[in-house]
N, C-alpha and C. Protein backbone atom coordinates (compact mmCIF):
# COMPACT_ATOMS: atom_id res chain seq x y z
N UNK A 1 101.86 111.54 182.21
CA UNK A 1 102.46 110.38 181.56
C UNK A 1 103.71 109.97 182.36
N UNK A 2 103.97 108.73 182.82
CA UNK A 2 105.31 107.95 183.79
C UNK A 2 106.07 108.51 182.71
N UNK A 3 107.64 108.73 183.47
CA UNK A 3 109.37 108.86 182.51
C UNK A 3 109.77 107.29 183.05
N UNK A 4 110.24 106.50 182.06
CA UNK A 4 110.71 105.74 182.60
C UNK A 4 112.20 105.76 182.24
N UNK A 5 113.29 105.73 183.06
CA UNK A 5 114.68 105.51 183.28
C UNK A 5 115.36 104.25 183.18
N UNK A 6 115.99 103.77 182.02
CA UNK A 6 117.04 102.68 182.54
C UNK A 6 118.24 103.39 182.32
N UNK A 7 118.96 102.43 182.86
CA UNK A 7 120.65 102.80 183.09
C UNK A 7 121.08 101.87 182.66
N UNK A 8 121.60 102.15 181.60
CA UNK A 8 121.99 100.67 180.83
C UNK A 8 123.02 99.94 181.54
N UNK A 9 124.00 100.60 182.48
CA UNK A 9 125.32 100.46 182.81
C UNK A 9 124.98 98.91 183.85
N UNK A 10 123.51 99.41 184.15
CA UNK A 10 123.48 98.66 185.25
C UNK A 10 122.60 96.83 184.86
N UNK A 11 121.95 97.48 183.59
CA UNK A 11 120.94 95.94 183.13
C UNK A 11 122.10 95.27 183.10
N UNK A 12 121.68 94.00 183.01
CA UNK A 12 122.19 92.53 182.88
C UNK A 12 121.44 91.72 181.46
N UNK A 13 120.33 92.47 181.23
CA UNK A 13 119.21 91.64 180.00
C UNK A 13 118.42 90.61 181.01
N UNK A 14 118.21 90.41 181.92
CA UNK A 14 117.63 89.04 182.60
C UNK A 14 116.60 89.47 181.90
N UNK A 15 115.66 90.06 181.50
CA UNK A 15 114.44 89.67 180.63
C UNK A 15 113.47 90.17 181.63
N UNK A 16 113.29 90.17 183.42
CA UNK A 16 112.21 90.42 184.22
C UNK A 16 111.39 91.24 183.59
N UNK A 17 111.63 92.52 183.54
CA UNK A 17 110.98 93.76 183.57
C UNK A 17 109.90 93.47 182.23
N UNK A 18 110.59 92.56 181.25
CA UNK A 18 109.75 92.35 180.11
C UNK A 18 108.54 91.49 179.94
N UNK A 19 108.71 90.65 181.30
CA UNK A 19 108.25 89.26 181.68
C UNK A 19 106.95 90.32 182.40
N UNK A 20 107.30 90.96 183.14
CA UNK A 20 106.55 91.31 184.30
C UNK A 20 105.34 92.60 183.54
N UNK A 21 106.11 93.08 182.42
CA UNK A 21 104.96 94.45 181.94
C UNK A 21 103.54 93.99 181.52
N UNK A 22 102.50 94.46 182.11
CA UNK A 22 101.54 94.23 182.00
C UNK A 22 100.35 94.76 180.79
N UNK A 23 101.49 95.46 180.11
CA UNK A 23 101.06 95.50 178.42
C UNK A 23 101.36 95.14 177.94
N UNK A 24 102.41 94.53 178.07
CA UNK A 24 103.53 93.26 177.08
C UNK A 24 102.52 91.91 177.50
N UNK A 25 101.78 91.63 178.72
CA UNK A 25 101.57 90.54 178.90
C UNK A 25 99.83 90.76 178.61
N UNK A 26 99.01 91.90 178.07
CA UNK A 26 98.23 91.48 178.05
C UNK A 26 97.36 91.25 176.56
N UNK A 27 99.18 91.16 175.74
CA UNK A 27 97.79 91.04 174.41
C UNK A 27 98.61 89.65 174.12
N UNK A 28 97.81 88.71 173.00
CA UNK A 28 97.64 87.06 173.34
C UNK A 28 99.00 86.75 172.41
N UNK A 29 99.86 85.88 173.15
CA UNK A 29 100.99 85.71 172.65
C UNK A 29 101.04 85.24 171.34
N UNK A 30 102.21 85.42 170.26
CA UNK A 30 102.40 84.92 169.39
C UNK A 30 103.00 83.50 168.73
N UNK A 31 103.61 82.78 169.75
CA UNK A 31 104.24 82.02 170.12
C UNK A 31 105.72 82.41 170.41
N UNK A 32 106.23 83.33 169.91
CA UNK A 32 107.60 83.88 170.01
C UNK A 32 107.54 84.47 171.43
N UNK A 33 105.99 84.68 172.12
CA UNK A 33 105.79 85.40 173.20
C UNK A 33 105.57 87.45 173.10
N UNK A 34 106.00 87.57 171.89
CA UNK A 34 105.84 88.85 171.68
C UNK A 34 104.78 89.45 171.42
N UNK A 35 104.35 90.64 171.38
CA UNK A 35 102.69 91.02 171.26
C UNK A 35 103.02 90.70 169.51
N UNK A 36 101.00 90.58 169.48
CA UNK A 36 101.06 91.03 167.80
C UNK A 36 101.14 92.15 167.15
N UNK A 37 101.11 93.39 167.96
CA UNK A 37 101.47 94.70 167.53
C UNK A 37 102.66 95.46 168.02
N UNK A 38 102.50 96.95 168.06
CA UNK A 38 103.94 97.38 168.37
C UNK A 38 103.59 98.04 170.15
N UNK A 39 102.36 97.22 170.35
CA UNK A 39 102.39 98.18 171.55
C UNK A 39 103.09 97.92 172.77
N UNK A 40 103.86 96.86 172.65
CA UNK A 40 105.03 96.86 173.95
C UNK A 40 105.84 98.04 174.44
N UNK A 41 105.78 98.08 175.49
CA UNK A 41 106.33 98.92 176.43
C UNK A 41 107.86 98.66 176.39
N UNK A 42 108.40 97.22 176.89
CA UNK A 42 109.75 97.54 177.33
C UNK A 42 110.29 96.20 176.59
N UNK A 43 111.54 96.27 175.87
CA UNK A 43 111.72 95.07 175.59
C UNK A 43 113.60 95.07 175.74
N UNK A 44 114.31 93.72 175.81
CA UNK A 44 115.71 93.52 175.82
C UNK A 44 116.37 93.52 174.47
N UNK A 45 116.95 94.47 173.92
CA UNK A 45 117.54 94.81 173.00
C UNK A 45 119.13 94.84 172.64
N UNK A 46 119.72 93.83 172.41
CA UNK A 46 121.05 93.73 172.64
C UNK A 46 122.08 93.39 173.95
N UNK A 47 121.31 92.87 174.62
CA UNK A 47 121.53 92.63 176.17
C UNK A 47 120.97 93.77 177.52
N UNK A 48 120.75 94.61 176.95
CA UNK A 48 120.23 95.92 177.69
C UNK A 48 118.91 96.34 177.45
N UNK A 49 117.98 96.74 178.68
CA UNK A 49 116.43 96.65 178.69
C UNK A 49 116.47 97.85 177.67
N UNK A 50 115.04 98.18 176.59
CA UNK A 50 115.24 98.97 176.09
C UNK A 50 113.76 99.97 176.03
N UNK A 51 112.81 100.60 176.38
CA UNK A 51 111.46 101.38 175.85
C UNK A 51 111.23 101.24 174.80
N UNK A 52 110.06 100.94 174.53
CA UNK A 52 110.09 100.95 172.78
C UNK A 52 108.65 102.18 172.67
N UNK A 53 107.56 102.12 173.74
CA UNK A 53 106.51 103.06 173.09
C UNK A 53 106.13 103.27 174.85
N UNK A 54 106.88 104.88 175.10
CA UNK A 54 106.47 104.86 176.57
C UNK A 54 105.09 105.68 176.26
N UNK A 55 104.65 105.79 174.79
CA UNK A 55 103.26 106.31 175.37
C UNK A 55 101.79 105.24 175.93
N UNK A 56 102.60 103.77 175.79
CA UNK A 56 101.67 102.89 176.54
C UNK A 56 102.03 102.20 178.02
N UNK A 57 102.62 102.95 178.50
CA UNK A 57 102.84 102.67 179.54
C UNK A 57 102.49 103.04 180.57
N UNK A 58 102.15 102.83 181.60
CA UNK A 58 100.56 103.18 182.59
C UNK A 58 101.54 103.83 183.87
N UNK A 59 102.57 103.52 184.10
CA UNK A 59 103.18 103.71 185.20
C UNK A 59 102.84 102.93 186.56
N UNK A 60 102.94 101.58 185.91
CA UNK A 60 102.67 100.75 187.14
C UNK A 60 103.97 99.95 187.91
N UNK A 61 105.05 100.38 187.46
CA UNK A 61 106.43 100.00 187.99
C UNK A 61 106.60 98.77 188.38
N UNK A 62 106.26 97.98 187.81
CA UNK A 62 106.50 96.25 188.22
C UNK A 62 107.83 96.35 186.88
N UNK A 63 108.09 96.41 186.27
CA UNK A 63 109.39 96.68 185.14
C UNK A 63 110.74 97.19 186.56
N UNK A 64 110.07 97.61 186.74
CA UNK A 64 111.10 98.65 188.40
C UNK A 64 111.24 97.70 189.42
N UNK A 65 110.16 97.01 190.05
CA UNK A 65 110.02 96.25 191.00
C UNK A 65 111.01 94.98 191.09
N UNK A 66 110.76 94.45 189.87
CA UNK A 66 111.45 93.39 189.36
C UNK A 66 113.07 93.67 188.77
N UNK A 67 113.41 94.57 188.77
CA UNK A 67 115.00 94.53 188.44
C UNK A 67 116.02 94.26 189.67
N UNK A 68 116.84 93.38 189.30
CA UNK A 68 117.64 92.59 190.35
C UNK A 68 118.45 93.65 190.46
N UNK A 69 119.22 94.70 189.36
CA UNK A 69 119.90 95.71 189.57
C UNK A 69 119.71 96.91 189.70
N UNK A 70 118.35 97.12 189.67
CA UNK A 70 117.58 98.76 190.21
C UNK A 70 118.15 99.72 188.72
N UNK A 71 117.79 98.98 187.72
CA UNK A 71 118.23 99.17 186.53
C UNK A 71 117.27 100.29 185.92
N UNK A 72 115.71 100.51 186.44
CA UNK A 72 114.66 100.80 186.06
C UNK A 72 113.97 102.01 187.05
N UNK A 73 113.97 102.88 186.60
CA UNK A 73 113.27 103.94 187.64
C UNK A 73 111.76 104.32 186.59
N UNK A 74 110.72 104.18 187.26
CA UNK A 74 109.63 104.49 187.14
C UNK A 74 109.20 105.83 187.44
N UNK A 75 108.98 107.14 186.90
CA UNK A 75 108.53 108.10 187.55
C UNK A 75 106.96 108.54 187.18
N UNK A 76 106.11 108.47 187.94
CA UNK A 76 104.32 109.52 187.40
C UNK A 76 104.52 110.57 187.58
C-alpha cells in the first residue's frame, strides 16, 4: 500500500494534487465536482492538502507530480 506524505508547512492549497487524483477524477462529478462517495483520496482542507482514505489510493503520484511546492511525497 503507497504512504503518502504532505508537509503542510509547505502546501499553498492550489488545489493541483486534487485536480490531478485519478480517483477523485474518476467517479462522475456532482456538480460541486466532488465524488458522490467518500472515496477520495486527497482533498484541500483549510488551505492545506489533506488524505482523506489512503486506502484508495493506487500510488500513482500525479498528487506528487503536480505540486508546485514538492508538498507531496508519494511512497510504494
Amino acid at each position: 500500500m503507497p504512504e503518502i506524505t504532505i508537509y503542510a508547512e509547505r502546501c499553498r492549497g492550489c488545489g493541483n494534487c486534487v485536480i490531478q487524483c485519478p480517483i477523485n477524477a474518476k467517479i462522475p462529478e456532482t456538480g460541486s465536482g466532488k465524488p458522490q462517495n467518500n472515496e477520495e483520496v486527497i482533498c484541500v482542507e483549510g488551505g492545506i492538502a489533506a488524505v482523506l482514505n489512503k486506502d484508495q489510493c493506487i500510488g500513482c503520484g500525479m498528487c506528487m507530480k503536480v505540486c508546485p511546492v514538492d508538498a507531496i511525497v508519494v511512497v510504494k
